[in-house]
C-alpha atoms as a PDB file:
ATOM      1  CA  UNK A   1       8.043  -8.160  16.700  1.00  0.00           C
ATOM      2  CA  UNK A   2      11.296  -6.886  14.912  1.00  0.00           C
ATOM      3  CA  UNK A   3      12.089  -2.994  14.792  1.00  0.00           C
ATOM      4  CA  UNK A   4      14.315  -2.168  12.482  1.00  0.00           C
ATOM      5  CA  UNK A   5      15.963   1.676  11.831  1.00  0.00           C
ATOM      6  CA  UNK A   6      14.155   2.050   8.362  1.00  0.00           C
ATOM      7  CA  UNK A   7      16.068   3.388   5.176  1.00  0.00           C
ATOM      8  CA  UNK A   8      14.384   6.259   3.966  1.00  0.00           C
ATOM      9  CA  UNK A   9      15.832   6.462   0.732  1.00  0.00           C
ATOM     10  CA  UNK A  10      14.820   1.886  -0.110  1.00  0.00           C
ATOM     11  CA  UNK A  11      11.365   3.135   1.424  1.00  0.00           C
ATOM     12  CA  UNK A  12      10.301   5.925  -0.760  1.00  0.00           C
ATOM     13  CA  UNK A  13      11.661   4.476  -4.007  1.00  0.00           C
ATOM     14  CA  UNK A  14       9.173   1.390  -3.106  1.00  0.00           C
ATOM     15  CA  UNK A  15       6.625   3.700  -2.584  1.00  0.00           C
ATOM     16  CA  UNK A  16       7.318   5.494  -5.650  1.00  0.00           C
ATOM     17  CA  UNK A  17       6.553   2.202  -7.821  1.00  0.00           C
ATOM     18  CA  UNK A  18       3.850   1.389  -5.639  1.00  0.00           C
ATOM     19  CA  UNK A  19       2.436   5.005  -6.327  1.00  0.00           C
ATOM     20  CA  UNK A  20       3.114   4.895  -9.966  1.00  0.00           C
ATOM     21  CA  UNK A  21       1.056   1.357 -10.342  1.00  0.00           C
ATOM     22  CA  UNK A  22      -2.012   2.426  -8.316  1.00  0.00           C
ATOM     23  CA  UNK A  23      -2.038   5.950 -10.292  1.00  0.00           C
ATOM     24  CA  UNK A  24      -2.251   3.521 -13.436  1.00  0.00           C
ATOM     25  CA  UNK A  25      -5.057   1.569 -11.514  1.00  0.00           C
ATOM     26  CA  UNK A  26      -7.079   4.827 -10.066  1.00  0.00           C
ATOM     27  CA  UNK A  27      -5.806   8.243 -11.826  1.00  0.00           C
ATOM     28  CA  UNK A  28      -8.637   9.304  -9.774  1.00  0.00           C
ATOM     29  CA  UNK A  29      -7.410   8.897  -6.278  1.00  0.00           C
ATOM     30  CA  UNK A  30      -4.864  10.454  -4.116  1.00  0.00           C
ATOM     31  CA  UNK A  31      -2.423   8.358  -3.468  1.00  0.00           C
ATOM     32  CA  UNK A  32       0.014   8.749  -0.023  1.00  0.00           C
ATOM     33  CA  UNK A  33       2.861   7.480   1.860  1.00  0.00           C
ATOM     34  CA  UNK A  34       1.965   6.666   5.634  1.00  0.00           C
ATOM     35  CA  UNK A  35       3.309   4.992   8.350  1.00  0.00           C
ATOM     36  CA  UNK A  36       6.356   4.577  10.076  1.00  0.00           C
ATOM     37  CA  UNK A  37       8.303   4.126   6.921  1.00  0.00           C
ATOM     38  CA  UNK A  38       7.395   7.699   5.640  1.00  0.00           C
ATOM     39  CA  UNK A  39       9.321   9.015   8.443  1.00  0.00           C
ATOM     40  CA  UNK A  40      12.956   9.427   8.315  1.00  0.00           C
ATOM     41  CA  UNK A  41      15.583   7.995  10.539  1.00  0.00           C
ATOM     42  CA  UNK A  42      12.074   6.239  12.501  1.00  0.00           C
ATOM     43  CA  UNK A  43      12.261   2.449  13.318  1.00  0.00           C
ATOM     44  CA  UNK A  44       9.373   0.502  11.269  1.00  0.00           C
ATOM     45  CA  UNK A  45       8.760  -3.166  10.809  1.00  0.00           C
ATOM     46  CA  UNK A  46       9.358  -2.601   7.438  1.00  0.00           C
ATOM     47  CA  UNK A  47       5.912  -2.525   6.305  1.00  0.00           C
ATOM     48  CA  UNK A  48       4.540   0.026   3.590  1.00  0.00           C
ATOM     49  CA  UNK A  49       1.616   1.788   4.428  1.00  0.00           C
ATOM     50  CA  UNK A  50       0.101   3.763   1.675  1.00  0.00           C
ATOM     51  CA  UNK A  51      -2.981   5.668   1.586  1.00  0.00           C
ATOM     52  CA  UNK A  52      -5.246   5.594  -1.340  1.00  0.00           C
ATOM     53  CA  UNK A  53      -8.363   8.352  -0.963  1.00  0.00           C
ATOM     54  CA  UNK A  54     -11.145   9.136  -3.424  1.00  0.00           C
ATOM     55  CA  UNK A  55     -14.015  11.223  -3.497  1.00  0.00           C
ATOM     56  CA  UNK A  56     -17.056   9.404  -2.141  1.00  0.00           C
ATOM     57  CA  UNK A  57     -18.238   9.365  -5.889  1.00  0.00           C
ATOM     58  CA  UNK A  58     -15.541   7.871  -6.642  1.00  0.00           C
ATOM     59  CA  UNK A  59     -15.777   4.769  -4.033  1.00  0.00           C
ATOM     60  CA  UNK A  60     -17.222   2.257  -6.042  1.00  0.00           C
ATOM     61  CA  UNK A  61     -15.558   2.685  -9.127  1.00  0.00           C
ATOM     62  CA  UNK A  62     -12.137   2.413  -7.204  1.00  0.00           C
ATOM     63  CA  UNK A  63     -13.074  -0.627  -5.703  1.00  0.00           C
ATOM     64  CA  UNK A  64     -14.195  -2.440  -8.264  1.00  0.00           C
ATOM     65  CA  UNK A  65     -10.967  -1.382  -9.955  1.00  0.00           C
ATOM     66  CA  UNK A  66      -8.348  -2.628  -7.440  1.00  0.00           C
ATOM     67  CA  UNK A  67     -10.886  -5.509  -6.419  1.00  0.00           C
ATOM     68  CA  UNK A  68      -9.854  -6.806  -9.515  1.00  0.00           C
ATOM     69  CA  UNK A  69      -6.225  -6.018 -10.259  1.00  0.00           C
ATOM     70  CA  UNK A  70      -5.449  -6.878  -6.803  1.00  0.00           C
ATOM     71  CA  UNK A  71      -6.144 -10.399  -5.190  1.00  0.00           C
ATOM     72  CA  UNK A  72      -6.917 -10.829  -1.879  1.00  0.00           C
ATOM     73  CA  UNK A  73      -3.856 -12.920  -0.204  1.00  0.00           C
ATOM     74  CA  UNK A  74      -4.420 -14.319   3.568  1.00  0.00           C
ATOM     75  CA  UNK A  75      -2.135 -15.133   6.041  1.00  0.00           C
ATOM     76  CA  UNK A  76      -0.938 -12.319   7.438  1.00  0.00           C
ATOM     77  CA  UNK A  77      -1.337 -11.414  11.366  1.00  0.00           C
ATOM     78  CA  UNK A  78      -3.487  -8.565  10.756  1.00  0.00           C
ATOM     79  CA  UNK A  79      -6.775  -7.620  11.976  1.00  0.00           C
ATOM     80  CA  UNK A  80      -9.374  -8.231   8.668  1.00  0.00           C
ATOM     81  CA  UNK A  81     -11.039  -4.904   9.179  1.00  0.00           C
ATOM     82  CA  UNK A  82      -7.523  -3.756   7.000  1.00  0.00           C
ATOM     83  CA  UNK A  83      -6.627  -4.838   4.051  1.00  0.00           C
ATOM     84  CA  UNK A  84      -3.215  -4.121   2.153  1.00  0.00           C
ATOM     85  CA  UNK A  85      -1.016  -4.575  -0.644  1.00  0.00           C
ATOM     86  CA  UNK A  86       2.040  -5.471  -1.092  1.00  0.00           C
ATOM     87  CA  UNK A  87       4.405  -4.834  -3.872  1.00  0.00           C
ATOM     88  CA  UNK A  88       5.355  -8.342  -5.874  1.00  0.00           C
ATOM     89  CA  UNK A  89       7.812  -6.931  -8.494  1.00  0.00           C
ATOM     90  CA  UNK A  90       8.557  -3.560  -9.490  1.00  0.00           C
ATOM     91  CA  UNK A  91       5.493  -1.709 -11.154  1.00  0.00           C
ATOM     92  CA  UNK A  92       3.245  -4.523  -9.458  1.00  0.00           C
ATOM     93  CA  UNK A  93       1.027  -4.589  -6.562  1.00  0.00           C
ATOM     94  CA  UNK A  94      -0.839  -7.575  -4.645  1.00  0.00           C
ATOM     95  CA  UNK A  95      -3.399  -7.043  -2.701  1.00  0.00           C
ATOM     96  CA  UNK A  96      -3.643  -9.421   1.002  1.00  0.00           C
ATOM     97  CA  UNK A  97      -6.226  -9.461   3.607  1.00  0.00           C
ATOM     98  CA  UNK A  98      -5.102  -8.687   6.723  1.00  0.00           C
ATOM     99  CA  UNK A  99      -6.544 -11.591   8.735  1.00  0.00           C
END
Protein backbone atom coordinates (compact mmCIF):
# COMPACT_ATOMS: atom_id res chain seq x y z
CA UNK A 1 0.00 0.00 0.00
CA UNK A 2 1.27 3.48 -1.29
CA UNK A 3 0.83 6.71 0.97
CA UNK A 4 1.12 9.55 -0.71
CA UNK A 5 1.07 13.46 0.93
CA UNK A 6 -2.37 14.32 -0.78
CA UNK A 7 -2.94 17.75 -2.65
CA UNK A 8 -5.69 19.41 -1.15
CA UNK A 9 -6.36 21.80 -3.68
CA UNK A 10 -6.44 18.40 -7.02
CA UNK A 11 -8.67 16.71 -4.19
CA UNK A 12 -11.44 19.09 -3.60
CA UNK A 13 -11.76 20.28 -7.20
CA UNK A 14 -12.44 16.34 -7.93
CA UNK A 15 -14.78 16.35 -5.35
CA UNK A 16 -16.38 19.39 -6.51
CA UNK A 17 -17.32 17.63 -10.00
CA UNK A 18 -18.06 14.60 -8.27
CA UNK A 19 -20.50 16.69 -5.99
CA UNK A 20 -21.93 18.63 -8.81
CA UNK A 21 -22.85 15.19 -10.85
CA UNK A 22 -24.46 13.36 -7.89
CA UNK A 23 -26.48 16.73 -6.95
CA UNK A 24 -27.74 16.32 -10.70
CA UNK A 25 -28.41 12.55 -9.88
CA UNK A 26 -30.07 13.09 -6.18
CA UNK A 27 -30.91 16.99 -5.50
CA UNK A 28 -32.31 15.27 -2.60
CA UNK A 29 -29.31 14.06 -0.74
CA UNK A 30 -26.51 15.57 1.11
CA UNK A 31 -23.67 15.12 -0.47
CA UNK A 32 -19.95 15.16 1.55
CA UNK A 33 -16.32 14.96 1.27
CA UNK A 34 -14.75 12.18 3.63
CA UNK A 35 -11.76 10.50 4.07
CA UNK A 36 -8.28 11.08 4.19
CA UNK A 37 -8.35 13.25 1.15
CA UNK A 38 -10.70 15.86 2.85
CA UNK A 39 -7.97 16.57 5.17
CA UNK A 40 -5.26 18.89 4.37
CA UNK A 41 -1.58 18.30 4.28
CA UNK A 42 -2.84 14.26 5.45
CA UNK A 43 -1.26 11.32 3.48
CA UNK A 44 -4.17 9.30 1.53
CA UNK A 45 -3.96 6.59 -1.04
CA UNK A 46 -5.48 8.84 -3.20
CA UNK A 47 -8.86 7.54 -3.02
CA UNK A 48 -12.10 9.82 -2.87
CA UNK A 49 -14.42 9.10 -0.34
CA UNK A 50 -17.65 10.92 -0.56
CA UNK A 51 -20.64 10.62 1.46
CA UNK A 52 -24.03 10.67 -0.03
CA UNK A 53 -27.02 10.75 2.89
CA UNK A 54 -30.78 10.91 2.42
CA UNK A 55 -33.64 10.85 4.52
CA UNK A 56 -34.84 7.30 5.09
CA UNK A 57 -37.83 8.33 2.75
CA UNK A 58 -35.71 9.08 0.51
CA UNK A 59 -33.66 5.58 0.37
CA UNK A 60 -35.26 3.93 -2.31
CA UNK A 61 -35.74 6.54 -4.64
CA UNK A 62 -31.89 7.34 -4.39
CA UNK A 63 -31.03 4.00 -5.09
CA UNK A 64 -32.85 3.27 -7.78
CA UNK A 65 -31.49 6.54 -9.14
CA UNK A 66 -27.70 5.94 -8.90
CA UNK A 67 -28.41 2.07 -9.40
CA UNK A 68 -28.95 3.12 -12.70
CA UNK A 69 -26.68 5.98 -13.69
CA UNK A 70 -23.94 4.23 -12.03
CA UNK A 71 -22.70 0.63 -13.03
CA UNK A 72 -21.39 -1.59 -10.78
CA UNK A 73 -17.49 -2.16 -11.81
CA UNK A 74 -15.51 -5.17 -9.93
CA UNK A 75 -12.12 -5.62 -9.34
CA UNK A 76 -11.14 -3.62 -6.83
CA UNK A 77 -9.53 -4.98 -3.36
CA UNK A 78 -12.32 -3.86 -1.34
CA UNK A 79 -14.51 -5.53 1.03
CA UNK A 80 -18.23 -5.88 -1.00
CA UNK A 81 -20.14 -4.67 2.00
CA UNK A 82 -18.84 -0.95 0.28
CA UNK A 83 -19.46 0.11 -2.75
CA UNK A 84 -17.97 3.33 -4.53
CA UNK A 85 -17.64 5.47 -7.38
CA UNK A 86 -15.23 6.71 -9.11
CA UNK A 87 -15.04 9.70 -11.28
CA UNK A 88 -14.47 8.65 -15.25
CA UNK A 89 -14.32 12.17 -16.83
CA UNK A 90 -15.15 15.41 -15.51
CA UNK A 91 -18.98 15.80 -14.63
CA UNK A 92 -19.10 11.83 -14.69
CA UNK A 93 -19.26 9.26 -12.10
CA UNK A 94 -18.92 5.27 -12.22
CA UNK A 95 -20.02 3.37 -9.81
CA UNK A 96 -17.57 -0.12 -8.71
CA UNK A 97 -18.18 -2.74 -6.21
CA UNK A 98 -15.78 -2.99 -3.82
CA UNK A 99 -15.07 -6.74 -3.93
Amino acid sequence: MLFVPSDTRSFHEEFERAAAALFVLVPFAAVEHVGSTAVPGSATKGDLDILVRVDRADFENAQFVLDAALPVVHGTSRRTVMPSMTLQTPGSLQRSSCA
